[in-house]
Protein backbone atom coordinates (compact mmCIF):
# COMPACT_ATOMS: atom_id res chain seq x y z
CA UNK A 1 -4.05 22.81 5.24
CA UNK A 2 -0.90 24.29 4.10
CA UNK A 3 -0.36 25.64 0.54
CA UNK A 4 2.29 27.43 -1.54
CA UNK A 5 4.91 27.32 -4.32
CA UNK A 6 7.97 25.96 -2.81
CA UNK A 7 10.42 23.00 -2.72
CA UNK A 8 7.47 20.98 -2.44
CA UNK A 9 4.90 19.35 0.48
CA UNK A 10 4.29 17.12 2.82
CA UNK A 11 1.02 15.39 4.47
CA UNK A 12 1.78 12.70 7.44
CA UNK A 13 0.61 11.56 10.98
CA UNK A 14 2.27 13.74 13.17
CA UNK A 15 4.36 17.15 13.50
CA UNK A 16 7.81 15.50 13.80
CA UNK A 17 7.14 12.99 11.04
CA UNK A 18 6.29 15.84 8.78
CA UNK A 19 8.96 18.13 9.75
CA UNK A 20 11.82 15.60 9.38
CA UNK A 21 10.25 15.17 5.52
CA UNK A 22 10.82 18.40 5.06
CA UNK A 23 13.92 19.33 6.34
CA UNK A 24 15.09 16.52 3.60
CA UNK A 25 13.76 19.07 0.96
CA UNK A 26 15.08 21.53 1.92
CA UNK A 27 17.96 20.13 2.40
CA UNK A 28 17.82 19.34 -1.43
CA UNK A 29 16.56 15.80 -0.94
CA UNK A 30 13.99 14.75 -3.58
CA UNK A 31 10.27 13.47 -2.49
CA UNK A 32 11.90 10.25 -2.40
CA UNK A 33 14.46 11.07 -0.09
CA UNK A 34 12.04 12.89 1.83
CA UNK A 35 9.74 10.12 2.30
CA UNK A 36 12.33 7.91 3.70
CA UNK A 37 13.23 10.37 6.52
CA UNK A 38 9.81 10.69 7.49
CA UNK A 39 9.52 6.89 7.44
CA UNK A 40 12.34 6.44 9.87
CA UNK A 41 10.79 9.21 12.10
CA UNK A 42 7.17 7.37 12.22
CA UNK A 43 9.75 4.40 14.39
CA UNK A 44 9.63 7.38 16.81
CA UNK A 45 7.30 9.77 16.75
CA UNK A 46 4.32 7.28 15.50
CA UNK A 47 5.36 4.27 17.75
CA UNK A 48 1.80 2.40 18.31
CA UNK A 49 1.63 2.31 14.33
CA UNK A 50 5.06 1.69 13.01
CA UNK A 51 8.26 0.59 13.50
CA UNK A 52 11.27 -1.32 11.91
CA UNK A 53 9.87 -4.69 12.65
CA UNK A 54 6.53 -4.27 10.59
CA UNK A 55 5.73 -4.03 6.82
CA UNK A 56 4.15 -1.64 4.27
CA UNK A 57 3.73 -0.26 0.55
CA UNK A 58 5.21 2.63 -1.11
CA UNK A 59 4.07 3.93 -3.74
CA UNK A 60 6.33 6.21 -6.57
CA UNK A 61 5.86 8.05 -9.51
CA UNK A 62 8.82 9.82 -10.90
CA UNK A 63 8.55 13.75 -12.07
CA UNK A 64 7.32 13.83 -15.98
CA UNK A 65 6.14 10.40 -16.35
CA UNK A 66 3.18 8.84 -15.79
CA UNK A 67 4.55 5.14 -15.20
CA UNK A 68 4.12 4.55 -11.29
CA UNK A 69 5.63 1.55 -9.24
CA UNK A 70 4.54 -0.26 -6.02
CA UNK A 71 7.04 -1.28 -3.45
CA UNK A 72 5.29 -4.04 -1.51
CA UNK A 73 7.72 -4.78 1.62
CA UNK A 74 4.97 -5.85 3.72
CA UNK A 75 4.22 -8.80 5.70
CA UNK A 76 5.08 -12.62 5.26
CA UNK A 77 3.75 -15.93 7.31
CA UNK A 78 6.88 -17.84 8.39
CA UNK A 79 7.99 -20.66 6.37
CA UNK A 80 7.78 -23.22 9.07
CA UNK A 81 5.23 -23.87 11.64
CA UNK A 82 5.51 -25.58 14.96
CA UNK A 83 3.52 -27.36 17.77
CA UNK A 84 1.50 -25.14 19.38
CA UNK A 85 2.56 -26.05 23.10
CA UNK A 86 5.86 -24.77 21.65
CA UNK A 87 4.30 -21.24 20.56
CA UNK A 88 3.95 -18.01 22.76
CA UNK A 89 0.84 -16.18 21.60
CA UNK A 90 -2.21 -15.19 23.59
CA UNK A 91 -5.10 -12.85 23.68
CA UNK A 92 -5.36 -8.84 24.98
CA UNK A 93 -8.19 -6.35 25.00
CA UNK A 94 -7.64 -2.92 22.94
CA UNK A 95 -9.95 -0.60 24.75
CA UNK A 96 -10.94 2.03 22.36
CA UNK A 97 -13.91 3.57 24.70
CA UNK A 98 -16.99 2.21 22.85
CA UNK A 99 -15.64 -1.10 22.13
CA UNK A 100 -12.81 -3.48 22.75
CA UNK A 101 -11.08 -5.71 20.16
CA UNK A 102 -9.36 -8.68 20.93
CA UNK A 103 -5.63 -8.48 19.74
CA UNK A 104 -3.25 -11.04 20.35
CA UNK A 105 0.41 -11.28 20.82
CA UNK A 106 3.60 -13.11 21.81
CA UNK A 107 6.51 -14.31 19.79
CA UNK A 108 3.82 -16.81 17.90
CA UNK A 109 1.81 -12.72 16.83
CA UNK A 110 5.28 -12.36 14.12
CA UNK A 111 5.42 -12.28 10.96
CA UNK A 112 8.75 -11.87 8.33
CA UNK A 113 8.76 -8.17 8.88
CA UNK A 114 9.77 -5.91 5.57
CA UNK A 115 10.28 -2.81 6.11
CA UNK A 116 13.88 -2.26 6.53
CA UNK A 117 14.35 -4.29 3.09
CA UNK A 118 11.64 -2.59 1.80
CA UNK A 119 13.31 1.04 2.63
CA UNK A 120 16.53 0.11 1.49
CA UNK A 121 15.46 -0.70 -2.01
CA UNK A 122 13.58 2.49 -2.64
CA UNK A 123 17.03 4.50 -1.18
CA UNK A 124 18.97 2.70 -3.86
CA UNK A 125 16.57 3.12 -6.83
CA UNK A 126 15.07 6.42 -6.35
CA UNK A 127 16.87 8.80 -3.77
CA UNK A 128 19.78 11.26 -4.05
CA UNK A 129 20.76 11.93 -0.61
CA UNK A 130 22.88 9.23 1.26
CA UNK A 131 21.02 6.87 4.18
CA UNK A 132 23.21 8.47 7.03
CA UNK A 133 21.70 11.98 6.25
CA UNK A 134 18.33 10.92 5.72
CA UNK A 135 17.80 9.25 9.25
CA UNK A 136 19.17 11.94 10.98
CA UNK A 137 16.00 13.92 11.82
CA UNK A 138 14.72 10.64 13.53
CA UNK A 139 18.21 9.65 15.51
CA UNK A 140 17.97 13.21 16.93
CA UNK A 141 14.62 12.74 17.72
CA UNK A 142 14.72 9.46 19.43
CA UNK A 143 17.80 10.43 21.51
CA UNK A 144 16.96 13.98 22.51
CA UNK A 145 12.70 12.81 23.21
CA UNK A 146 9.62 15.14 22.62
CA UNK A 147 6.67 15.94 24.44
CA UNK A 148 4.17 13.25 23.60
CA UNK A 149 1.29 14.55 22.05
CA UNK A 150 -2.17 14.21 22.62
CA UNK A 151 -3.20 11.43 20.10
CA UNK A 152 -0.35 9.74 20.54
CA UNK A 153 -0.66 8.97 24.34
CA UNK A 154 -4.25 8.02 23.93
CA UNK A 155 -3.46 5.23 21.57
CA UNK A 156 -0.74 3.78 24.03
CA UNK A 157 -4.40 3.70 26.64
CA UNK A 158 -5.96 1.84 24.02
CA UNK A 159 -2.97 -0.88 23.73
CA UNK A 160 -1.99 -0.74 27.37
CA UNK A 161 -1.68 -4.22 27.69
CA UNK A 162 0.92 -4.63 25.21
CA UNK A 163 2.83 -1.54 26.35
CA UNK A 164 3.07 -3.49 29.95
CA UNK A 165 3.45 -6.55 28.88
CA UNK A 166 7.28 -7.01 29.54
CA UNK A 167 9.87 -4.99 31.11
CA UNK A 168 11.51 -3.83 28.20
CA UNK A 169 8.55 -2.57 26.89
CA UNK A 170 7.66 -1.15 29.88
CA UNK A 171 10.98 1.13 30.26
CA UNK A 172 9.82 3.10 27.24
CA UNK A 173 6.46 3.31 27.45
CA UNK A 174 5.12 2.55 30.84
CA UNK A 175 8.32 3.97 32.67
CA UNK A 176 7.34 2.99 36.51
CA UNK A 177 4.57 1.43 35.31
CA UNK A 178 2.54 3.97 34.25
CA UNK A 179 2.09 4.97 30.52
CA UNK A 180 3.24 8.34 30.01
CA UNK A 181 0.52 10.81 29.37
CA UNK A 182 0.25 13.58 26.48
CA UNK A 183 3.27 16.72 27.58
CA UNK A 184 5.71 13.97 29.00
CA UNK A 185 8.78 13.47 27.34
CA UNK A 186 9.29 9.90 25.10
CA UNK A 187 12.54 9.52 24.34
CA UNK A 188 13.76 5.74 22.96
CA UNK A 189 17.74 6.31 22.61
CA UNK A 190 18.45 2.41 21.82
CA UNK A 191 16.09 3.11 18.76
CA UNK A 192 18.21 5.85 17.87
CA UNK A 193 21.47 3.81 18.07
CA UNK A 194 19.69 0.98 15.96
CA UNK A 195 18.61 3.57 13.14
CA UNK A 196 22.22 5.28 13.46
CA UNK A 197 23.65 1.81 12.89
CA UNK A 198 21.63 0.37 10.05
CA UNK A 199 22.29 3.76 8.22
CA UNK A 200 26.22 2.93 8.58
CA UNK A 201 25.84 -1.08 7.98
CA UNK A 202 22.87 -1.19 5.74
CA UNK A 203 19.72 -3.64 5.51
CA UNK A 204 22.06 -6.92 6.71
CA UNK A 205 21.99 -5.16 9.80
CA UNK A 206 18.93 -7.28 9.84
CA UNK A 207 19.62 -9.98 8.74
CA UNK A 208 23.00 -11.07 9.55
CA UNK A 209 24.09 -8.46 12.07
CA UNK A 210 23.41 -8.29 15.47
CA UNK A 211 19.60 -7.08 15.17
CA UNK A 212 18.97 -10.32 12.83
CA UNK A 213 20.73 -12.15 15.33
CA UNK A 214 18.51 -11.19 18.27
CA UNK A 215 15.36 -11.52 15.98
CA UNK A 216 16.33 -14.85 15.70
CA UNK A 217 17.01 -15.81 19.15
CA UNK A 218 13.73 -13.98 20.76
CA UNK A 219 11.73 -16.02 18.15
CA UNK A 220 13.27 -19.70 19.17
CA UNK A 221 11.29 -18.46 22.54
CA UNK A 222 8.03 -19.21 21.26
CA UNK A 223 8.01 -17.79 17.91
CA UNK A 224 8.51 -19.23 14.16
CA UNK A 225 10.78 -17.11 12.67
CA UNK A 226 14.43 -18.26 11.32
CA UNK A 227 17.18 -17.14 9.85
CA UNK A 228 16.01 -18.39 6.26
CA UNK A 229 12.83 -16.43 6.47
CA UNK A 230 14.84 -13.45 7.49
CA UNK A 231 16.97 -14.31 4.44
CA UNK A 232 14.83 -15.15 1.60
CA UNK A 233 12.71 -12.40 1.88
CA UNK A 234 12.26 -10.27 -1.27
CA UNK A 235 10.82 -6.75 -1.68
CA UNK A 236 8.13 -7.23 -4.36
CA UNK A 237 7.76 -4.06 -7.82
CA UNK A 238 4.50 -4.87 -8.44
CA UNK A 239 1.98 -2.80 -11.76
CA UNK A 240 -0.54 -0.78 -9.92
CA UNK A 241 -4.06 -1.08 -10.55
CA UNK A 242 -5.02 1.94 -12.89
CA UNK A 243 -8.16 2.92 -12.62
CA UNK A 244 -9.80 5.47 -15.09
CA UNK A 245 -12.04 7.37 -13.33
CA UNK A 246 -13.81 11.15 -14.32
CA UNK A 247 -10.93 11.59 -16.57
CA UNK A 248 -8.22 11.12 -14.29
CA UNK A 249 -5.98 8.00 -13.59
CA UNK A 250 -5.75 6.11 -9.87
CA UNK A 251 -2.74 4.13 -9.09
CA UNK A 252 -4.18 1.59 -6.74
CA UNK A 253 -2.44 -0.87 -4.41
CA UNK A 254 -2.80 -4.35 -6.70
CA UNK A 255 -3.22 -7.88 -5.35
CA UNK A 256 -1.77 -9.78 -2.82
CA UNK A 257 -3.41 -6.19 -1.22
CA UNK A 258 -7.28 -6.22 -1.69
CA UNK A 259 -7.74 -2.47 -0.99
CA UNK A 260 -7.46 -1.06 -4.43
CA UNK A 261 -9.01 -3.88 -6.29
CA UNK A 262 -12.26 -2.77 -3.67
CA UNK A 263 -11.36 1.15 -4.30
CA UNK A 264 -11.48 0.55 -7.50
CA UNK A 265 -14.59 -1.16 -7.50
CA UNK A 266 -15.96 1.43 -5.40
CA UNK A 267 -15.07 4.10 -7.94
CA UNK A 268 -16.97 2.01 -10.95
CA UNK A 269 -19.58 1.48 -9.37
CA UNK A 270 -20.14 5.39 -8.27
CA UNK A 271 -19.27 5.81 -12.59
CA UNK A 272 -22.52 3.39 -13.01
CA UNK A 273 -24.72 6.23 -10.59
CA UNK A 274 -23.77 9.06 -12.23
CA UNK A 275 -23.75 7.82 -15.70
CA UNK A 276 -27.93 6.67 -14.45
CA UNK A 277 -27.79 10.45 -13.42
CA UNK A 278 -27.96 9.44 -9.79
CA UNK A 279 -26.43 12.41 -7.60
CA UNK A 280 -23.19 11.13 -5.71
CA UNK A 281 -24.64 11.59 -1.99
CA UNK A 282 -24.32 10.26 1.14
CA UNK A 283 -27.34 7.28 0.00
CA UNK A 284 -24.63 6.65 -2.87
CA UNK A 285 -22.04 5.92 -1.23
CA UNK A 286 -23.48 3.28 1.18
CA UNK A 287 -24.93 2.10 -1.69
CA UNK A 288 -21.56 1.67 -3.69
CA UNK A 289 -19.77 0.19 -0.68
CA UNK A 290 -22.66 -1.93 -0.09
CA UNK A 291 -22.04 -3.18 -3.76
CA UNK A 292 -18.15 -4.00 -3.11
CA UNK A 293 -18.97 -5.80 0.17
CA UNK A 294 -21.08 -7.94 -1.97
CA UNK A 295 -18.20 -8.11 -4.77
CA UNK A 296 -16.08 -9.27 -2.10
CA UNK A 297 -17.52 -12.00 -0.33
CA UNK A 298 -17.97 -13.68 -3.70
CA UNK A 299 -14.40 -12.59 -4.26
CA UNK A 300 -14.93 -10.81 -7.02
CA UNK A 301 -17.75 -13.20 -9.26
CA UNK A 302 -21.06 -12.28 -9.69
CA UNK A 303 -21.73 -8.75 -9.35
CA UNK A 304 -18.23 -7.77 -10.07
CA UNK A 305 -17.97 -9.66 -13.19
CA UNK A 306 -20.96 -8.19 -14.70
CA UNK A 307 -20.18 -4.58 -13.96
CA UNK A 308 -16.17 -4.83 -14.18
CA UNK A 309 -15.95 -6.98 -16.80
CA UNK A 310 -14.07 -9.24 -14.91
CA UNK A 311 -11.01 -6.96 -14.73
CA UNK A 312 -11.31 -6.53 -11.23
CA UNK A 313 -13.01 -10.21 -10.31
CA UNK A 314 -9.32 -11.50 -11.20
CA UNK A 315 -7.70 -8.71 -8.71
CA UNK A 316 -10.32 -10.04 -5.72
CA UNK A 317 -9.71 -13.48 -6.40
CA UNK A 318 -6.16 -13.24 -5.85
CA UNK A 319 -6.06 -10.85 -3.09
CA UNK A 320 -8.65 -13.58 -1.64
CA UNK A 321 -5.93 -16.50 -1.68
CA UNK A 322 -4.15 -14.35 0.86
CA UNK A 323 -4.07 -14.52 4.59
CA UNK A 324 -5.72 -10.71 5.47
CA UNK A 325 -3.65 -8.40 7.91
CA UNK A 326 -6.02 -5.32 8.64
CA UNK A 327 -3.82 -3.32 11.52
CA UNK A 328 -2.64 -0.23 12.84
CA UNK A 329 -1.21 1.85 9.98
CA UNK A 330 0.51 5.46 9.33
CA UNK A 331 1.04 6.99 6.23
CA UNK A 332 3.54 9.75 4.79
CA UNK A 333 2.64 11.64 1.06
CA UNK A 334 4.92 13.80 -0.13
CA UNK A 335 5.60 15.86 -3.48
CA UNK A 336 8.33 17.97 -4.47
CA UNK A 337 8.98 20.95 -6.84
CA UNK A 338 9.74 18.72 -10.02
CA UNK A 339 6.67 16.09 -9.36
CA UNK A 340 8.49 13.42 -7.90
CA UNK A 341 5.38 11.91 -5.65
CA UNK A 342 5.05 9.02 -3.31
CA UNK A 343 2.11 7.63 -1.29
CA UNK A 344 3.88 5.18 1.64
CA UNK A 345 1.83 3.03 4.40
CA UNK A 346 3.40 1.25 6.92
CA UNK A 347 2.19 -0.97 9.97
CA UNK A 348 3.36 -2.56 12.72
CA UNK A 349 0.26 -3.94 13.94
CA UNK A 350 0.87 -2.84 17.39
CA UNK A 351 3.81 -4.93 18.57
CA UNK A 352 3.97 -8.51 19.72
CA UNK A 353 4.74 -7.54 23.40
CA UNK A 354 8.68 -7.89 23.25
CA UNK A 355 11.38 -5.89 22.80
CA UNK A 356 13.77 -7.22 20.24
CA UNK A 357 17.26 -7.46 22.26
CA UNK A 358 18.66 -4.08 23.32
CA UNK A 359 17.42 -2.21 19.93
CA UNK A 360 14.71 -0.74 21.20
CA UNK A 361 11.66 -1.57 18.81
CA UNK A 362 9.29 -4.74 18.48
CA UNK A 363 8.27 -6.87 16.28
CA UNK A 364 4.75 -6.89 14.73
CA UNK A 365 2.14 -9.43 15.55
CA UNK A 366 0.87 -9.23 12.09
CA UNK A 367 -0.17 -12.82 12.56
CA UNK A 368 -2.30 -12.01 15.47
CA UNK A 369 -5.19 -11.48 13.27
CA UNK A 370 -8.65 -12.62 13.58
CA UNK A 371 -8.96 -12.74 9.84
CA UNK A 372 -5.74 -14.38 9.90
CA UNK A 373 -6.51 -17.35 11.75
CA UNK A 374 -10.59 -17.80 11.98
CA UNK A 375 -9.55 -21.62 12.39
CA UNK A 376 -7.48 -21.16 15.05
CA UNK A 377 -3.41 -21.00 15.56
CA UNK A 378 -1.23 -21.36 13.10
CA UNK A 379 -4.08 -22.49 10.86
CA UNK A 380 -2.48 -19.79 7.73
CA UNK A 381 -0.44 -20.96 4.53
CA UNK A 382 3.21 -20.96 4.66
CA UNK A 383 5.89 -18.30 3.03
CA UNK A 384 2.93 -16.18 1.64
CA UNK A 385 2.81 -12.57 1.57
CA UNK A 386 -0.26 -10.89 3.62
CA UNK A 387 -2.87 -9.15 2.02
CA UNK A 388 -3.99 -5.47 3.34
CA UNK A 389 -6.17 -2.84 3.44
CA UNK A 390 -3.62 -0.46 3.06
CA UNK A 391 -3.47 1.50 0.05
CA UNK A 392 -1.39 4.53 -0.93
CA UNK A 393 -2.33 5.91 -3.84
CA UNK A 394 -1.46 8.78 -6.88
CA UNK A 395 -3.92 9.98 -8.89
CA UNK A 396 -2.59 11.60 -12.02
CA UNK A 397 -4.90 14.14 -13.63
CA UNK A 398 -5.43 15.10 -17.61
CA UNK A 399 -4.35 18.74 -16.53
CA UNK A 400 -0.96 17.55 -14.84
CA UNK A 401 -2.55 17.54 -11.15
CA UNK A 402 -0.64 14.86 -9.43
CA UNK A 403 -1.93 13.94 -5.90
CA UNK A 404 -0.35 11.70 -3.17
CA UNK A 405 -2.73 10.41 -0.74
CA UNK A 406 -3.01 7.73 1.55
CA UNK A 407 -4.85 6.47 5.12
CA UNK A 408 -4.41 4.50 8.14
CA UNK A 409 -7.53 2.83 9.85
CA UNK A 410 -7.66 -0.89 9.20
CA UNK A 411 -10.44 -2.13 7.41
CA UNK A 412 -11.51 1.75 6.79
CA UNK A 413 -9.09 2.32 4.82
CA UNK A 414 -10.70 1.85 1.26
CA UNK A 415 -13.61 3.53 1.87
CA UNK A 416 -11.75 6.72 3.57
CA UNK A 417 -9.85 6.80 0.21
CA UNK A 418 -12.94 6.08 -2.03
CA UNK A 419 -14.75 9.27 -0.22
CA UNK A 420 -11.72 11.14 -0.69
CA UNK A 421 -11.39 10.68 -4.06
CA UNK A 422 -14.69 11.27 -5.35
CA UNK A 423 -14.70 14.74 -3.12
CA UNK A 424 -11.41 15.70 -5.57
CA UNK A 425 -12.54 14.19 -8.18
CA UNK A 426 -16.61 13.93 -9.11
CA UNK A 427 -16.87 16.98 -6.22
CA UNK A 428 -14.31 19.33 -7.13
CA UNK A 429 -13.14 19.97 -3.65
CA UNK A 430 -10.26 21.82 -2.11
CA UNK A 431 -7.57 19.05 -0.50
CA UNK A 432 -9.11 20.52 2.54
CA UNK A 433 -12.36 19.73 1.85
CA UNK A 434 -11.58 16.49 0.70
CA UNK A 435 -10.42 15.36 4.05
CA UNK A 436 -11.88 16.98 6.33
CA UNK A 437 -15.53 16.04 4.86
CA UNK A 438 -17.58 13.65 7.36
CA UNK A 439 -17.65 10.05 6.11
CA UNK A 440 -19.14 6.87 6.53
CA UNK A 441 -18.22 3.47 6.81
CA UNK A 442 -20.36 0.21 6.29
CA UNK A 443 -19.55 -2.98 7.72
CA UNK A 444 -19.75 -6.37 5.71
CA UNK A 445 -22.59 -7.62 8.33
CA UNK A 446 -24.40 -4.01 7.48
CA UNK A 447 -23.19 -2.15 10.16
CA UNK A 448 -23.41 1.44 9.14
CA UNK A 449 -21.20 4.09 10.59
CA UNK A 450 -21.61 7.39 10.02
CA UNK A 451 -19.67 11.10 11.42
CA UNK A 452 -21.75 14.15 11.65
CA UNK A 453 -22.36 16.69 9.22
CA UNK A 454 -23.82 14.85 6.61
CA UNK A 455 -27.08 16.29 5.00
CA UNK A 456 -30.17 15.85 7.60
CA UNK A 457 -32.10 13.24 5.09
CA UNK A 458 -29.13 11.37 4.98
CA UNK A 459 -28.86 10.90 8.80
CA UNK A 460 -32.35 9.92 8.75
CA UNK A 461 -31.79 7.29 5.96
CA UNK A 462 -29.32 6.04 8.13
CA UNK A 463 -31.23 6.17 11.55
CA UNK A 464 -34.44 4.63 10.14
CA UNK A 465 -31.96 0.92 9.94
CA UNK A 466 -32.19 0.99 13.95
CA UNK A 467 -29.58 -0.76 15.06
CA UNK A 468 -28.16 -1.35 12.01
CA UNK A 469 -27.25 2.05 12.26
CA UNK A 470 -23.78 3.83 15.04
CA UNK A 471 -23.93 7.72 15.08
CA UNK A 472 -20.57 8.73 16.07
CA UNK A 473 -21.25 11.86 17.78
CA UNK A 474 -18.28 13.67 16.34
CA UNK A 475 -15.87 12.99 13.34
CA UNK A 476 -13.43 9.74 14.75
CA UNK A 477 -9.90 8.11 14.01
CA UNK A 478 -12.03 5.08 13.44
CA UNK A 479 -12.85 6.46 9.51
CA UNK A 480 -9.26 6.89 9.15
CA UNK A 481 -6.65 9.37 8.99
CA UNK A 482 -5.84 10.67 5.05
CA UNK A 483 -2.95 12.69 4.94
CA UNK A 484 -2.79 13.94 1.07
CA UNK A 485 -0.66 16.01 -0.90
CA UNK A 486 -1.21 17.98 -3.81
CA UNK A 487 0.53 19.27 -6.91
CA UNK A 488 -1.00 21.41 -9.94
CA UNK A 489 0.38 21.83 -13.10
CA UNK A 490 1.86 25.53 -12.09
CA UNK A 491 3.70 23.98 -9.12
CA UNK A 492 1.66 25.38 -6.60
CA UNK A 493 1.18 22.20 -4.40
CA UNK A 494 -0.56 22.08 -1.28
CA UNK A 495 -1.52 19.50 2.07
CA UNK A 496 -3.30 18.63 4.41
CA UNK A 497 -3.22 15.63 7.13
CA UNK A 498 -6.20 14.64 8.60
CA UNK A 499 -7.27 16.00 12.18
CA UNK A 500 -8.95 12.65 12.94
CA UNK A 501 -5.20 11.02 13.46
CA UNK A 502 -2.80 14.76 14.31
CA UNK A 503 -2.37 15.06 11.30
CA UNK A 504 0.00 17.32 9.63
CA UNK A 505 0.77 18.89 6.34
CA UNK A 506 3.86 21.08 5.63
CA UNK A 507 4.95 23.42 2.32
CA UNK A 508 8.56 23.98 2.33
């Protein structure tokens, strides 16, 4: 954790992500500014989660209000399908030790990606500092290479066979091919010249510049994108779900997303416990996310209705007409000295196998999802924006505590941010704490996960459901990876980024 009064703090996913955030403030950027830098840095740094062909949220509160906004630039099914002999998409294995997942890719995996859009309209409305300064840290980055870390060459082992699944994939990550291991140098200079570019040209780079261009032609080979989808895509402001909970309010990430219609959820239902003076334990908590896994399946009748009100049965429902994208994510928090905060997630699922042209980055294969298509190829609704799990969040407290916080881990996600928040706020932790405090996960088939650490008759609770029950024998990336920031009323702020995914939190 890293605290202090300064020009302000920032939590993300790796060191180079975080230090390119704050070089922006001290540079003079805002939080805004700041966040975009690091953004552009995750295209490096945080390849297996994010790049400019993906999609993600953002969201922003500015310093001395307490109105917050959602940027949702994620995700879109194409507008037009075709015949499947005509579509490239087909099946890997993601080895992650104890279990493989079956991903699958090709030009067919692609959705309309939205980031670039997305970052682009959050530069114009909220930033300072122009585009050309703010992508620096990255372009250096990417040119120049770094030593790849640890965690970051152990997820390219877990998605090997994308990373080898064509040669210009291969060149960057597989040079040889062999994946490069943690100390070797990664270095992607035709990303750099792509960032460099769209900082001078702006987002029609992308659309009809030469990266659009070759987005276009890689996807007549076996893909559905077009030009038009390209084109008519729209970055979405969307109201954030405020949730009153202990006092404080929690902007949530509203419908088409379904995580912070469940977070919320979560967070009532934990109300209901204490309120029946139940302590908020380990037992608890399965027991609350227990209750939103029921919630959800009836998309949000039933239970919900009768404990919510409705409110939050008409969030479900929605986020329930929406194909569901649950994929690899990263997320940057930052705050600075004034209050400005912002909570951003992005995803890039973990690349549909292809290099796009020379540019050096892929696109996702959002659409590779097996909650995507349960009835098989190209079975999902046209022109619709994806739902996800992802959800950053600000919490604004009654004492003028602002906190930025925000996870990756797929389907994880909401309940690594439901645990989080009650440890701030029904548990009074240090942002420390908060994170680093084991967790558990359960399953909607009742599959109970669970870290070590947790109170002895909890584990036994937990054992005694046989093989209902995984013991991970030490705290996992597969509960997520919360990287939070935090800023008090005095302007002392503080971080910290979660050790289960390098996490990293600066004060500047």
């Amino acid at each position: 954790m890293s605290k202090g009064k300064g020009k302000g703090v920032v939590a993300a996913g790796h060191e180079l992500t975080a230090l390119a955030a704050a070089e922006i403030l001290q540079d003079g950027g805002n939080a805004f500014d700041a966040c975009v830098a690091g953004l552009f840095m995750t295209f490096v740094a945080e390849a297996v989660f994010s790049s400019p062909g993906g999609g993600g949220f953002l969201m922003a509160r500015r310093a001395g209000s307490d109105a917050v906004t959602l940027f949702d630039f994620f995700a879109e099914t194409p507008r037009h399908k075709r015949e499947r002999d005509e579509v490239s998409f087909y099946p890997i294995h993601a080895d992650f030790g104890p279990a493989k997942q079956e991903f699958h890719i090709g030009m067919g995996s692609s959705a309309t990606p939205g980031v670039v859009p997305g970052l682009f309209a959050m530069h114009e409305e909220l930033c300072r500092l122009p585009m050309k300064r703010l992508v620096e840290p990255a372009v250096r980055a990417a040119r120049a290479g770094f030593p790849l870390s640890a965690f970051q060459a152990y997820l390219l082992t877990v998605i090997a066979p994308i990373l080898k699944a064509t040669t210009g994939v291969a060149k960057i990550f597989a040079p040889g091919g062999t994946l490069l291991k943690a100390g070797e140098t990664f270095s992607n200079p035709d990303l750099a010249e792509t960032i460099e570019w769209l900082a001078e040209d702006g987002a029609r780079l992308f659309l009809d510049g030469d990266v659009g261009q070759a987005i276009v032609k890689q996807q007549r080979d076996g893909g559905f994108l077009t030009h038009d989808d390209l084109a008519d895509y729209r970055v979405a402001r969307r109201t954030p779900i405020l949730w009153q909970h202990d006092g404080a309010t929690v902007a949530l990430n509203p419908p088409p997303a379904a995580s912070g219609a469940l977070i919320a959820f979560g967070l009532f239902y934990v109300q209901a416990l204490t309120d029946a003076g139940r302590a908020l334990d380990a037992l608890a908590l399965k027991e609350a996310m227990q209750a939103t896994n029921e919630a959800r399946a009836s998309h949000g009748e039933g239970l919900a209705a009768k404990l919510a009100d409705g409110v939050l049965a008409k969030d479900m429902r929605e986020a329930a007409r929406h194909p569901a994208a649950h994929r690899g994510t990263t997320h940057v928090s930052v705050i600075d000295r004034d209050g400005n905060a912002v909570s951003a997630s992005l995803s890039n699922g973990e690349g549909n196998g292809s290099m796009v042209g020379r540019f050096g980055f892929m696109l996702n294969n959002m659409l590779g999802e097996e909650d995507l298509t349960p009835k098989g190829l190209g079975k999902w609704r046209e022109g619709v924006r994806l739902s996800s799990m992802m959800a950053p969040a600000i919490i604004l407290q009654p004492d003028g505590t602002v906190v930025a916080l925000g996870s990756g881990g797929s389907n994880r996600i909401r309940t690594a941010i439901l645990q989080v928040a009650v440890n701030l706020l029904d548990h009074g932790m240090s942002l420390e704490d908060a994170v680093d405090a084991p967790r558990l996960h359960l399953e909607r088939e009742g599959t109970l996960s669970f870290e070590p650490g947790l109170p002895e008759a909890a584990h036994a609770a937990f054992r005694a459901l046989g093989e209902k029950a995984r013991a991970w024998p030490e705290r996992n990336l597969f509960f997520g990876g919360v990287h939070a920031a935090r800023r008090f009323a005095d302007g002392v702020v503080e971080g910290a980024g979660d050790p289960r995914r390098g996490g990293v939190a600066i004060v500047v």
